[in-house]
N, C-alpha and C. Protein backbone atom coordinates (compact mmCIF):
# COMPACT_ATOMS: atom_id res chain seq x y z
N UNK A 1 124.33 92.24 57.24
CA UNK A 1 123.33 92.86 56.38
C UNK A 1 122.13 93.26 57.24
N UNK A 2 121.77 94.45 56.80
CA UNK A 2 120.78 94.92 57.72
C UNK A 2 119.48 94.33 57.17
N UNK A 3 118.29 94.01 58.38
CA UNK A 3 117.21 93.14 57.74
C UNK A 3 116.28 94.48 57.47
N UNK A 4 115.58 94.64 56.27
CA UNK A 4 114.66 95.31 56.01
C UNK A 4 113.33 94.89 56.36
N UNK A 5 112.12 95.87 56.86
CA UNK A 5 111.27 95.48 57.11
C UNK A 5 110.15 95.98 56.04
N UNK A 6 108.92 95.67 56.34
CA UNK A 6 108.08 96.04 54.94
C UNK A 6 107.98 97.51 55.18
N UNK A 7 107.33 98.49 54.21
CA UNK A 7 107.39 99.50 54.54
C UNK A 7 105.81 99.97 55.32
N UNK A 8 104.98 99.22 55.14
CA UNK A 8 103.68 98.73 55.94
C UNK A 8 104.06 98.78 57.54
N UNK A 9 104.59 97.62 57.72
CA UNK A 9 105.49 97.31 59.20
C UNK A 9 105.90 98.93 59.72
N UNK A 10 106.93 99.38 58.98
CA UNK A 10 107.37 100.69 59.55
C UNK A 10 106.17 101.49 59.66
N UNK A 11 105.61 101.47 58.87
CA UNK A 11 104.30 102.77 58.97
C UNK A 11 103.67 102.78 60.64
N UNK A 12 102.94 101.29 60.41
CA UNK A 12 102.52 101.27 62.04
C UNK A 12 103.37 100.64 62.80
N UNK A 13 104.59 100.82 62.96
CA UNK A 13 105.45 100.92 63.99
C UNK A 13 105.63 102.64 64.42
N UNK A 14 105.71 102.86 63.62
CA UNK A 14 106.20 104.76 64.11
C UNK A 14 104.69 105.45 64.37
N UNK A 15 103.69 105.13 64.05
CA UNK A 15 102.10 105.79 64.18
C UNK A 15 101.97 105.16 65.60
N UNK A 16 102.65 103.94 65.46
CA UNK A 16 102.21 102.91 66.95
C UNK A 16 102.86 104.13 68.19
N UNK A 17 104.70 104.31 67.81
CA UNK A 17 105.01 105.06 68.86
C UNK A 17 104.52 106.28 69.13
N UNK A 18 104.18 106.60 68.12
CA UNK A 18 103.98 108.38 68.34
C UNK A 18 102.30 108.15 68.98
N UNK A 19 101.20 107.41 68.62
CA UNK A 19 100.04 107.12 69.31
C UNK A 19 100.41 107.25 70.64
N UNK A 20 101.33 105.97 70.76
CA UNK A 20 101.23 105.50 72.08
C UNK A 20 101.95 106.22 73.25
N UNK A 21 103.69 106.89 72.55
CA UNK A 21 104.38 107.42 73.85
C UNK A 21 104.97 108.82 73.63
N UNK A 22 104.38 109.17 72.52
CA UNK A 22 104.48 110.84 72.11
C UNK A 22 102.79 111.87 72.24
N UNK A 23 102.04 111.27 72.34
CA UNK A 23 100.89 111.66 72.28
C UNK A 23 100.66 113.19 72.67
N UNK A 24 101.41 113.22 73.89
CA UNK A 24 101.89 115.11 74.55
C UNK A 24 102.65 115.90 74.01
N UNK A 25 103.96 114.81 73.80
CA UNK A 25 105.09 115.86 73.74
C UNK A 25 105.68 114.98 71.70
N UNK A 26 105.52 115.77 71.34
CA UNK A 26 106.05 115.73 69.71
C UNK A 26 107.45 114.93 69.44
N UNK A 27 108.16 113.86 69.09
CA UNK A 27 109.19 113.52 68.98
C UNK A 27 110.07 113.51 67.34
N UNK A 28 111.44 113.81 67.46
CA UNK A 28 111.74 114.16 65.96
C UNK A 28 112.24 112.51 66.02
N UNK A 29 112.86 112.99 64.43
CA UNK A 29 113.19 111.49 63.73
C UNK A 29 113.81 110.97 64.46
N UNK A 30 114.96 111.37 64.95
CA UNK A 30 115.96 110.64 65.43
C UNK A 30 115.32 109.73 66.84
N UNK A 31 114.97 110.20 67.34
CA UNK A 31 113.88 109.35 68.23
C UNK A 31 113.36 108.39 67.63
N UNK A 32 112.22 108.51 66.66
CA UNK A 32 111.92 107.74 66.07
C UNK A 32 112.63 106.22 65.46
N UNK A 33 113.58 106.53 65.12
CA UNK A 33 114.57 105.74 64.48
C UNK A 33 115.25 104.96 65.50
N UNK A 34 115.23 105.36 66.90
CA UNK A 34 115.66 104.68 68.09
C UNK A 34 114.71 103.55 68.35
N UNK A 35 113.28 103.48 67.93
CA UNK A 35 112.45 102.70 68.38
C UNK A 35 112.81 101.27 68.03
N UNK A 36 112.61 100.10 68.90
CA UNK A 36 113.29 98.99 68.57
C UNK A 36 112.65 98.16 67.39
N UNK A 37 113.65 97.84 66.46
CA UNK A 37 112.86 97.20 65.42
C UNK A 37 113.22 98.00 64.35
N UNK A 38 113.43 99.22 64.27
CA UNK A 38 113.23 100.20 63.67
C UNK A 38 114.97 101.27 63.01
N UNK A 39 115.89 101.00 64.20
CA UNK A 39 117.05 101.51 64.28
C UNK A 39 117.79 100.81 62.78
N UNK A 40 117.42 99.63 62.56
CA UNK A 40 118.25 99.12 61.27
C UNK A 40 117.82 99.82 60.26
N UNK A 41 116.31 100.60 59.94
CA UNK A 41 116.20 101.48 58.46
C UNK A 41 116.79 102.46 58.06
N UNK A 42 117.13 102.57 57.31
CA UNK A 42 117.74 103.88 56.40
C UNK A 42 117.37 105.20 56.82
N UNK A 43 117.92 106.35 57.16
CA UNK A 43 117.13 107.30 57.58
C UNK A 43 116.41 108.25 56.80
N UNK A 44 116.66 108.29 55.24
CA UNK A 44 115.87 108.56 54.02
C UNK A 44 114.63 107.89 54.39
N UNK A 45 114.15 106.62 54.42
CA UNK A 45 113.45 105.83 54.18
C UNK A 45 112.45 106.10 55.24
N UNK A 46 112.40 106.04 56.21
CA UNK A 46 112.15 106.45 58.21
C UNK A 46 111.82 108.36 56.99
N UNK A 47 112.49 109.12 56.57
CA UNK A 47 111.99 110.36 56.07
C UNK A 47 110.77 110.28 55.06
N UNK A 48 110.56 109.35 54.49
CA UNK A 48 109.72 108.95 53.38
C UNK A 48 108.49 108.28 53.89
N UNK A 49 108.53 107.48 55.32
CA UNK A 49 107.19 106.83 55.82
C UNK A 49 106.47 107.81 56.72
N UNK A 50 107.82 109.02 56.88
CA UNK A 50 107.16 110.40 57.78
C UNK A 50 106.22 111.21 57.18
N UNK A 51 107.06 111.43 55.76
CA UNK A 51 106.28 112.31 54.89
C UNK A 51 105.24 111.91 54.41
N UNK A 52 104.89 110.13 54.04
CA UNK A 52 103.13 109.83 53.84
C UNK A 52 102.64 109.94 54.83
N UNK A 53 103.27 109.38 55.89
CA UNK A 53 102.21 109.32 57.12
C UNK A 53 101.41 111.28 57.00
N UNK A 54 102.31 112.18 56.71
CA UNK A 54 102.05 113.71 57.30
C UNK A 54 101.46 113.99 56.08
N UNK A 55 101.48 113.33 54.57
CA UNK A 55 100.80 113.98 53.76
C UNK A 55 99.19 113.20 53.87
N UNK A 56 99.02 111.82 54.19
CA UNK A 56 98.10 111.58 54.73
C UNK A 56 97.20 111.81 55.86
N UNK A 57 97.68 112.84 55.96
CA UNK A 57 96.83 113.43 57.91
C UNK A 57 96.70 112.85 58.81
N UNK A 58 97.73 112.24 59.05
CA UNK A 58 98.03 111.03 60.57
C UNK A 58 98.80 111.46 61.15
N UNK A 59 99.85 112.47 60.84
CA UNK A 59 100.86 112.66 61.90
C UNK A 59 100.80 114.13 61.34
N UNK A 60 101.50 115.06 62.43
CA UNK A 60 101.92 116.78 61.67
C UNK A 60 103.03 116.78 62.12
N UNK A 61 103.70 117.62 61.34
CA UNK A 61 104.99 118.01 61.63
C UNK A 61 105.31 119.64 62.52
N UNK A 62 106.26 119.34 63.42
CA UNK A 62 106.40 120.77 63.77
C UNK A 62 107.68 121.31 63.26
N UNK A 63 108.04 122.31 62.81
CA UNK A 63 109.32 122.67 62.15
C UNK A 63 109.73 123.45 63.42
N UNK A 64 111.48 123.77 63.43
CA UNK A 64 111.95 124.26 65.08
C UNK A 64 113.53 124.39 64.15
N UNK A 65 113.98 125.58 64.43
CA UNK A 65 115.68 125.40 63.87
C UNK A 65 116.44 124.77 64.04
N UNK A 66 116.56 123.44 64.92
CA UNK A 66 117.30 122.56 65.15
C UNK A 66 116.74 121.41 64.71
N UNK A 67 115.33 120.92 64.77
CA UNK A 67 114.62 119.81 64.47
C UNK A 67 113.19 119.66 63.75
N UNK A 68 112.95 118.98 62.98
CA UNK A 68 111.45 118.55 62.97
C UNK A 68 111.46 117.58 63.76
N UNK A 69 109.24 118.23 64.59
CA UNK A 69 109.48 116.98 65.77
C UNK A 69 107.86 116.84 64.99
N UNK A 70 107.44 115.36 65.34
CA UNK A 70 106.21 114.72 64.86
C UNK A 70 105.12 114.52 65.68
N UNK A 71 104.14 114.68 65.28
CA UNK A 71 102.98 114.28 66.43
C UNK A 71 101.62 114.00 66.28
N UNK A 72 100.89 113.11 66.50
CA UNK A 72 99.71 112.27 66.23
C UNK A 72 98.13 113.39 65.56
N UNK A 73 97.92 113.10 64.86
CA UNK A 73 96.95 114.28 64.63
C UNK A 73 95.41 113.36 64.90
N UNK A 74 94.33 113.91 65.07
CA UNK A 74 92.74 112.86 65.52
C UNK A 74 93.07 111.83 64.38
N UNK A 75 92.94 111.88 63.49
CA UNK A 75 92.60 111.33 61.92
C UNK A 75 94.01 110.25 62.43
N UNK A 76 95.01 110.36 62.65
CA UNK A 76 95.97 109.32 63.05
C UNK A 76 95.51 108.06 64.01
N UNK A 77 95.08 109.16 65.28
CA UNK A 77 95.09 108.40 66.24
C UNK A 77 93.66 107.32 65.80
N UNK A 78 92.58 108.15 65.07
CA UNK A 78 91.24 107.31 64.96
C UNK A 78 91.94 105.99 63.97
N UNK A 79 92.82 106.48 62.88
CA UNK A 79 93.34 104.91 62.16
C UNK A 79 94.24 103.95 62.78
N UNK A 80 95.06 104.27 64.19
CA UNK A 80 95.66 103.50 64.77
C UNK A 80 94.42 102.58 65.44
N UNK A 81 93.87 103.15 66.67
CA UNK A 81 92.48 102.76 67.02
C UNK A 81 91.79 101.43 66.19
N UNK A 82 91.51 102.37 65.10
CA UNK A 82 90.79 100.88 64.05
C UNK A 82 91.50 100.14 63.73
N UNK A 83 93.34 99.93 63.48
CA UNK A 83 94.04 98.85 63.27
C UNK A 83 94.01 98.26 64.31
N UNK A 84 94.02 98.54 65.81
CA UNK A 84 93.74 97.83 66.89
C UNK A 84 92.36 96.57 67.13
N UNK A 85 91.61 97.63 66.81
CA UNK A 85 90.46 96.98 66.74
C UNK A 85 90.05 95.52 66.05
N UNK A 86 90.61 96.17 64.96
CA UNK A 86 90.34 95.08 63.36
C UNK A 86 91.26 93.75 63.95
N UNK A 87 92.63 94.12 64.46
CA UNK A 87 93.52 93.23 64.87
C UNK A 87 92.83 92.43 66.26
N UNK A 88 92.26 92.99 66.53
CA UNK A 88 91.97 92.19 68.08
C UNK A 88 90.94 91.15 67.56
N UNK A 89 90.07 92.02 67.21
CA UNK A 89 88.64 90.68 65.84
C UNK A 89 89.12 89.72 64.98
N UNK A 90 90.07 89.77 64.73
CA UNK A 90 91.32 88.81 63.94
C UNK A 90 91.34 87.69 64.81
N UNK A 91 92.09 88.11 65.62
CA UNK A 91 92.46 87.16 66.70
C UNK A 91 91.23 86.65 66.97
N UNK A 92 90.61 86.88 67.86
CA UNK A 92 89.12 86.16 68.75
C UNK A 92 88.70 85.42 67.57
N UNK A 93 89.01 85.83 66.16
CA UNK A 93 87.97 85.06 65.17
C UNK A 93 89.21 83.61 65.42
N UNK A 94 90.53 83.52 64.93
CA UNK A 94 91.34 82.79 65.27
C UNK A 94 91.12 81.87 66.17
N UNK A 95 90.62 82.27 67.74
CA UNK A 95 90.41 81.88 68.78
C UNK A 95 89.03 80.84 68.67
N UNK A 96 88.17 80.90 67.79
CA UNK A 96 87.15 79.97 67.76
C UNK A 96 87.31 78.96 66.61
N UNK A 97 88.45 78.84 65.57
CA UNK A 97 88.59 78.27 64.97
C UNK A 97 89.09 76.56 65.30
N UNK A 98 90.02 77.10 66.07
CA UNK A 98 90.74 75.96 67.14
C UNK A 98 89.54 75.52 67.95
């Protein structure tokens, strides 16, 4: 049985890759879906966290006759950024608790 992940999880897993190792060059789904962690979702589903992410202005799509390929738009990269951020202040707060 394939393990499902939240659909949260997927969101910033695929904003994570495309931030982090598409930033130049645009990557389509199927790429996407290669990312580890990620290969067990449905590929409807991986189509459905594409399409909020792109109707939310975080990612754009490029259309091409063979593929749609995806790619980080400012408004993406500035909300990856602040999940970084917020996450790192998490931690350090963690870090003085102990």
């Amino acid at each position: 049985m394939k393990k499902r992940l939240s659909a949260e999880y997927t969101m910033l897993a695929i904003l994570e890759y495309i931030c982090l190792y598409a930033s130049n060059t645009p990557v389509s789904k199927y790429r996407i879906m290669r990312i580890e962690g990620l290969s067990t979702q449905r590929p409807d589903r991986i189509a459905r966290i594409l399409e909020m992410l792109e109707r939310n202005g975080y990612i754009e799509s490029i259309k091409t006759p063979t593929a749609i390929y995806y790619k980080v738009t400012e408004k993406g990269l500035n909300i990856y950024n602040k999940w970084v951020k917020d996450f790192l202040e998490f931690v350090r707060e963690l870090g003085k608790v102990g």
